[in-house]
N, C-alpha and C. Protein backbone atom coordinates (compact mmCIF):
# COMPACT_ATOMS: atom_id res chain seq x y z
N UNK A 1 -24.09 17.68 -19.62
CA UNK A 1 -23.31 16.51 -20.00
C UNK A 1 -24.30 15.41 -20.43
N UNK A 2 -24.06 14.77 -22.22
CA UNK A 2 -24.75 14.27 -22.04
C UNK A 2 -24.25 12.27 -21.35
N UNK A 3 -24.99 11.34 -22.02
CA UNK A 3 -24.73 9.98 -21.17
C UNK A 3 -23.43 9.24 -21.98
N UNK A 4 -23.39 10.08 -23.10
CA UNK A 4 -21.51 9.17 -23.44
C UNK A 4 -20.82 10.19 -22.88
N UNK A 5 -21.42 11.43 -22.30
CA UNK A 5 -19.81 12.21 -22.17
C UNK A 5 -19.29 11.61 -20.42
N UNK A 6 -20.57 11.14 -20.17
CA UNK A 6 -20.79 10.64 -18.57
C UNK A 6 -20.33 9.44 -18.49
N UNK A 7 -20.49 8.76 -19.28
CA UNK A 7 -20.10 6.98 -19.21
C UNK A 7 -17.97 7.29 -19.54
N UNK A 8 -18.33 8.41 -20.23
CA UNK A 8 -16.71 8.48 -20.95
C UNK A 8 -15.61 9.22 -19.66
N UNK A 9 -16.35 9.95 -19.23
CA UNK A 9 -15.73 10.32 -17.90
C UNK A 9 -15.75 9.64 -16.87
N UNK A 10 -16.58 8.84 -16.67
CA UNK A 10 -16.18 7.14 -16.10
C UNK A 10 -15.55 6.34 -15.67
N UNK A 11 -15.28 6.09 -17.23
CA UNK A 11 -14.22 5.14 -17.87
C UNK A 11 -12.86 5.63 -17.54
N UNK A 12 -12.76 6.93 -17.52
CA UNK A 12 -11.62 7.75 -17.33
C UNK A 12 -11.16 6.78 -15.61
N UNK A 13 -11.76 7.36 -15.24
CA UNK A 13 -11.65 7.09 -13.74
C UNK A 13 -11.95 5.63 -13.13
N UNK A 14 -12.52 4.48 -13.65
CA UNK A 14 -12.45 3.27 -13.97
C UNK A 14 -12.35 2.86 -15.25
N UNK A 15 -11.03 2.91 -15.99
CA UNK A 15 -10.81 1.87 -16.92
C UNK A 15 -11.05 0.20 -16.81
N UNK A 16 -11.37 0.02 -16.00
CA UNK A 16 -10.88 -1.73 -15.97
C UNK A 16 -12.72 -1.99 -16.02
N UNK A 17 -13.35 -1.62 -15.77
CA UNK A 17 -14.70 -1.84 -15.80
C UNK A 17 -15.57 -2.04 -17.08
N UNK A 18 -16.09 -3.05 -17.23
CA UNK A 18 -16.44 -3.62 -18.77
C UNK A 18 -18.17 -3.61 -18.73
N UNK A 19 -18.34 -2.76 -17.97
CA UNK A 19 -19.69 -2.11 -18.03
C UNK A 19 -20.06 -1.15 -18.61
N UNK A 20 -18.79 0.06 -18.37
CA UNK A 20 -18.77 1.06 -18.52
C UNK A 20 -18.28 0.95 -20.36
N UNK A 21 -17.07 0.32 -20.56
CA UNK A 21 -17.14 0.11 -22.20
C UNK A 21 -18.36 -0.35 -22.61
N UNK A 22 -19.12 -0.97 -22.47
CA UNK A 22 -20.42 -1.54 -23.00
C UNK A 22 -20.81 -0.44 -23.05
N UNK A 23 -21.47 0.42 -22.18
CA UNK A 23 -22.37 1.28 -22.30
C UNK A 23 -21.57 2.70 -22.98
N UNK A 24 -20.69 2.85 -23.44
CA UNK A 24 -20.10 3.55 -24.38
C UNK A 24 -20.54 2.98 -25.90
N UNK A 25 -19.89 1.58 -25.73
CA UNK A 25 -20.16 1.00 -27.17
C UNK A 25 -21.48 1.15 -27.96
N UNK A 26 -22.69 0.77 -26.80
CA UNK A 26 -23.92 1.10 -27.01
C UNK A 26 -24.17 2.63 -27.30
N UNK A 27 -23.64 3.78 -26.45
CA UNK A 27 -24.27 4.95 -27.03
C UNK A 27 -23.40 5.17 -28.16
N UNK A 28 -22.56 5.12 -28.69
CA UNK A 28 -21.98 5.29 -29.84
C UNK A 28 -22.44 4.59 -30.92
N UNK A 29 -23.25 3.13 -30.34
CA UNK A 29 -24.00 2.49 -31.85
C UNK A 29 -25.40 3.05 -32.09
N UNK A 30 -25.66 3.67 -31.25
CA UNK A 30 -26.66 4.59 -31.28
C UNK A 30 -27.04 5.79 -32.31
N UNK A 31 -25.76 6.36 -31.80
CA UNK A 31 -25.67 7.79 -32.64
C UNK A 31 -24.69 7.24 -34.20
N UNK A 32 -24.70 5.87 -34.47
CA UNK A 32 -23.69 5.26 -35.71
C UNK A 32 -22.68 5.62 -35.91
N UNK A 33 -21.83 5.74 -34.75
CA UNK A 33 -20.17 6.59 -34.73
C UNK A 33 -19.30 5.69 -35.10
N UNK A 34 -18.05 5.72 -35.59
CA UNK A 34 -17.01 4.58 -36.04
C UNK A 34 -16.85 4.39 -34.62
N UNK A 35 -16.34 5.15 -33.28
CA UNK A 35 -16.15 4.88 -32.46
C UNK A 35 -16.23 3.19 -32.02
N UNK A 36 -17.76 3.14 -32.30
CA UNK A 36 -18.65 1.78 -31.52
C UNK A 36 -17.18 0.76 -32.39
N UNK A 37 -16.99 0.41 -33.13
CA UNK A 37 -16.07 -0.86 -33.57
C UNK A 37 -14.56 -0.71 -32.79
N UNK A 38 -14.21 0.62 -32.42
CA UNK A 38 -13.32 0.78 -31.48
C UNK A 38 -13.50 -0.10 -29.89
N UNK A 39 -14.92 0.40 -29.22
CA UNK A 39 -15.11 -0.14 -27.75
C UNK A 39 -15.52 -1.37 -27.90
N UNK A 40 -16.42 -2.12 -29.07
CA UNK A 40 -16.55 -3.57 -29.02
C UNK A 40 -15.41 -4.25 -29.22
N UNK A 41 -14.63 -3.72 -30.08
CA UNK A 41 -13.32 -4.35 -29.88
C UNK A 41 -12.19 -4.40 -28.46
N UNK A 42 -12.68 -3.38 -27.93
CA UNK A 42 -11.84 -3.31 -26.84
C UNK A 42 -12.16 -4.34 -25.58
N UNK A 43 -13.72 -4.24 -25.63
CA UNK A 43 -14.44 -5.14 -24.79
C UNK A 43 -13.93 -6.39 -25.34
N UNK A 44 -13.89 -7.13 -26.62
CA UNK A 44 -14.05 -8.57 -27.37
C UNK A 44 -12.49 -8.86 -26.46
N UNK A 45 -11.92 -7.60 -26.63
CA UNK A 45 -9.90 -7.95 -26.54
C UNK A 45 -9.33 -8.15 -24.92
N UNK A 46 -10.11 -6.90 -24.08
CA UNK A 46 -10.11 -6.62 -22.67
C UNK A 46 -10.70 -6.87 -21.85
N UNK A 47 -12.05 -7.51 -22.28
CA UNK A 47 -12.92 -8.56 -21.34
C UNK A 47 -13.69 -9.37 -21.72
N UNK A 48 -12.99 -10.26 -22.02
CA UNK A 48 -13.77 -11.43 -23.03
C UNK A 48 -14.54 -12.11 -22.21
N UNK A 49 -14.75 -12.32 -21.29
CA UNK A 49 -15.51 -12.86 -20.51
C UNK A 49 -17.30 -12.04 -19.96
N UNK A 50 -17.18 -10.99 -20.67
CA UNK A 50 -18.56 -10.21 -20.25
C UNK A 50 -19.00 -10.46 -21.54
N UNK A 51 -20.19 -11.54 -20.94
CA UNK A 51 -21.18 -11.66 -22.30
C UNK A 51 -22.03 -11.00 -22.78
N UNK A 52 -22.30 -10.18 -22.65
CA UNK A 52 -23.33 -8.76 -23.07
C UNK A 52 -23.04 -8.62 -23.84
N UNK A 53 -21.88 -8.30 -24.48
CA UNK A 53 -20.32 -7.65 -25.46
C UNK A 53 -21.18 -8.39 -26.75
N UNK A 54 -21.31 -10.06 -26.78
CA UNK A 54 -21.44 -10.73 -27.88
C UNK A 54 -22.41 -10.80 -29.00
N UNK A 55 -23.72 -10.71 -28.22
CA UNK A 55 -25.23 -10.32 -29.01
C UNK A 55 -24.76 -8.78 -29.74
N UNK A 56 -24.28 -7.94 -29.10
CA UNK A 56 -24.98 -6.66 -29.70
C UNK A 56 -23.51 -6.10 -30.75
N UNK A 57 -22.24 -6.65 -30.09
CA UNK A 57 -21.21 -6.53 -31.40
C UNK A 57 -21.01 -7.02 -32.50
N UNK A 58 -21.67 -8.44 -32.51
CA UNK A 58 -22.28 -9.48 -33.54
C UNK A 58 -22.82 -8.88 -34.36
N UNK A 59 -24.25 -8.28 -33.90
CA UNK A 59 -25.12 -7.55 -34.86
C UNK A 59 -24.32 -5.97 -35.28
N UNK A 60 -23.70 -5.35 -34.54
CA UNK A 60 -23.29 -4.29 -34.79
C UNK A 60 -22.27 -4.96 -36.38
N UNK A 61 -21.83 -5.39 -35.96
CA UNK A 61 -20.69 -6.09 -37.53
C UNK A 61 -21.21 -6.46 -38.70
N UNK A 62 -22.28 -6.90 -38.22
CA UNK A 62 -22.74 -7.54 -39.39
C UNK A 62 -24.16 -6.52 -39.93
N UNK A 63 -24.79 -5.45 -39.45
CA UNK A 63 -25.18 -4.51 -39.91
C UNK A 63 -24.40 -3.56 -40.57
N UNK A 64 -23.07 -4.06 -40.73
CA UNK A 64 -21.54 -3.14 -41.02
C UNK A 64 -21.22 -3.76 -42.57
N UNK A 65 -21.95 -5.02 -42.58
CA UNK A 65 -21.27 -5.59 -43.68
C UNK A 65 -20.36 -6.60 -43.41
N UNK A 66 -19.94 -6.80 -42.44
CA UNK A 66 -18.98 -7.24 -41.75
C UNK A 66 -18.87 -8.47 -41.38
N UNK A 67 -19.99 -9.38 -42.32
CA UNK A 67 -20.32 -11.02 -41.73
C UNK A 67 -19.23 -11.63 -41.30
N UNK A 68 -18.21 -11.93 -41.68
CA UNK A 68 -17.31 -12.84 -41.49
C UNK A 68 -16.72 -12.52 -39.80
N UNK A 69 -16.53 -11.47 -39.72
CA UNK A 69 -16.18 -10.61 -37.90
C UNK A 69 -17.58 -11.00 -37.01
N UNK A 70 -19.03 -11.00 -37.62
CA UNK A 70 -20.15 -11.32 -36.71
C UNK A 70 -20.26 -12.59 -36.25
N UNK A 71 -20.17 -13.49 -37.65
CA UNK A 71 -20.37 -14.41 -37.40
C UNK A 71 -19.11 -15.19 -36.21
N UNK A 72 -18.16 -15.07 -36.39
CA UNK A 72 -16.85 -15.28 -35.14
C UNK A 72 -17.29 -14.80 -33.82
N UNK A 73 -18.02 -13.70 -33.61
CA UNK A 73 -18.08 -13.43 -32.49
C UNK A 73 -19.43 -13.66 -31.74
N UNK A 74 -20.32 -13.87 -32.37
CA UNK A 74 -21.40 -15.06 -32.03
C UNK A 74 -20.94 -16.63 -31.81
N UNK A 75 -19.82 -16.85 -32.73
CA UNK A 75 -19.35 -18.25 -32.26
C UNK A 75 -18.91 -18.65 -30.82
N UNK A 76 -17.90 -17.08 -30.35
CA UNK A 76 -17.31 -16.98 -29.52
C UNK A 76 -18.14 -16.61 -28.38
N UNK A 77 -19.10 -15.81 -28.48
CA UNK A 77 -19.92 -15.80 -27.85
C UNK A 77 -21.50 -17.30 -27.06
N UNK A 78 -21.25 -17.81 -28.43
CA UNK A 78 -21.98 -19.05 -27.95
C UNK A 78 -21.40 -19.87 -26.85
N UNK A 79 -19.86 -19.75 -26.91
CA UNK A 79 -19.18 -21.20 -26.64
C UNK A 79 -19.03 -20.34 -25.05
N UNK A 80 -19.06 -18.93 -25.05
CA UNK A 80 -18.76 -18.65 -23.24
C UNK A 80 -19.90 -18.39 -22.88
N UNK A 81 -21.18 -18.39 -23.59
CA UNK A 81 -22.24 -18.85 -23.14
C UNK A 81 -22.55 -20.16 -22.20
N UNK A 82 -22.25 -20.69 -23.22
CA UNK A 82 -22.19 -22.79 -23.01
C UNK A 82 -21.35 -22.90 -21.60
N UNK A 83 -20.23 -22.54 -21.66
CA UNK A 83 -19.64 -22.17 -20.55
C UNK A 83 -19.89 -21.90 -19.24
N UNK A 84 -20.73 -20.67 -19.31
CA UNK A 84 -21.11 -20.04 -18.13
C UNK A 84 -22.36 -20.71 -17.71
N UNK A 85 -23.28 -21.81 -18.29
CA UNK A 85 -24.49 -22.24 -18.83
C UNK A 85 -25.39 -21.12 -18.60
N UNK A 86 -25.72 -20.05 -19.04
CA UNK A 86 -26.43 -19.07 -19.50
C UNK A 86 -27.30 -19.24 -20.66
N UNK A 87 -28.46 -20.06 -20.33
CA UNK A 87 -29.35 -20.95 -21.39
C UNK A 87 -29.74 -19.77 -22.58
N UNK A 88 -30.51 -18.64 -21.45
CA UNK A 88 -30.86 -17.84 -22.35
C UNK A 88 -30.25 -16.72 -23.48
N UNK A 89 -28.96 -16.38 -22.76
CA UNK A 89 -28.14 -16.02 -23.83
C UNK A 89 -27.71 -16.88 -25.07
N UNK A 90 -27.50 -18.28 -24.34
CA UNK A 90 -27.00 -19.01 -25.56
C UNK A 90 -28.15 -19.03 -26.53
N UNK A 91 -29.66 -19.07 -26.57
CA UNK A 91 -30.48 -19.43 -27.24
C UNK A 91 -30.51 -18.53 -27.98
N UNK A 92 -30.33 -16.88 -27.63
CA UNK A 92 -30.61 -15.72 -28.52
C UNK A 92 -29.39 -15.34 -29.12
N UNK A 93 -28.42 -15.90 -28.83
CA UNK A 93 -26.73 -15.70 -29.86
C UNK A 93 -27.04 -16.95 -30.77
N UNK A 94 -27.40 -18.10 -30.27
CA UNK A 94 -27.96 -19.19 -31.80
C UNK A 94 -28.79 -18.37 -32.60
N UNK A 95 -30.12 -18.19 -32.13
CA UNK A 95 -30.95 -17.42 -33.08
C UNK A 95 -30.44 -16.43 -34.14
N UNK A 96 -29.75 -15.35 -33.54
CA UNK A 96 -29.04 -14.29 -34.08
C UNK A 96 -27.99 -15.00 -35.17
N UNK A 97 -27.07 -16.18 -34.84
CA UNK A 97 -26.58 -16.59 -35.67
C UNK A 97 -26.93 -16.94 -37.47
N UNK A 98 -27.79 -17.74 -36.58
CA UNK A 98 -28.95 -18.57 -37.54
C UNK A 98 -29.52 -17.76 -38.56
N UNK A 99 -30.23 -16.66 -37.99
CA UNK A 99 -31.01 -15.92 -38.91
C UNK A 99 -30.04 -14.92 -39.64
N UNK A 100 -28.52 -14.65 -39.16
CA UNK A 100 -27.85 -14.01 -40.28
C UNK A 100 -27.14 -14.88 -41.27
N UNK A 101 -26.74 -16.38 -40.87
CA UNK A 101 -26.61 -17.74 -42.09
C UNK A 101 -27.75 -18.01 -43.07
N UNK A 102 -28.71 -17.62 -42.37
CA UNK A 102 -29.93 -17.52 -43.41
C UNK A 102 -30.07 -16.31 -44.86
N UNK A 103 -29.69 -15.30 -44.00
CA UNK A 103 -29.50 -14.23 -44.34
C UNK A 103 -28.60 -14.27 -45.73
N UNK A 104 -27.33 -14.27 -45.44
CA UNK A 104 -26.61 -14.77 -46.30
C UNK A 104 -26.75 -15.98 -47.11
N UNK A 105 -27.20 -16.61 -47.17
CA UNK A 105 -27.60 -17.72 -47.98
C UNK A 105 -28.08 -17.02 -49.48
């Protein structure tokens, strides 16, 4: 078995756990499966409050093409940053922002 079939059998058995979607989302952006826009979404929808979710679905979207969805969820991600005052997350979801407004420019 490998570690999504393990994280996925998991999940089975704790759905409510937004660890366990993360670390799905992650091995699926791994191996570049459509899957991954399935579990970041599920995470963005079903536990908006786990900030992990925000840095790496951000970039996942917007390595997709997908600026307009990244950039929202870095927004959203900044502001439950700010929130939680989690300095250092907030500094590396600005950055990440920043350098894909640049990007696009």
């Amino acid at each position: 078995m490998n570690r999504l079939e393990y994280l996925l059998q998991l999940h089975k058995e704790q759905p409510n756990d937004p660890f366990l979607v993360y670390g799905i989302a992650l091995e699926h952006k791994k191996i570049d499966s459509d899957e991954t826009a399935v579990y970041f979404n599920l995470l963005l929808n079903s536990f908006p409050d786990y900030l992990a979710t925000y840095y790496q679905a951000a970039e996942y979207f917007a390595e997709k093409g997908i600026y307009e969805k990244a950039l929202e969820i870095y927004d959203k991600g900044i502001q439950l940053a700010t929130d939680l005052n989690e300095m250092k997350t907030l500094a590396e979801l600005k950055n990440a922002k920043q350098n894909l407004e640049i990007d696009l420019m």
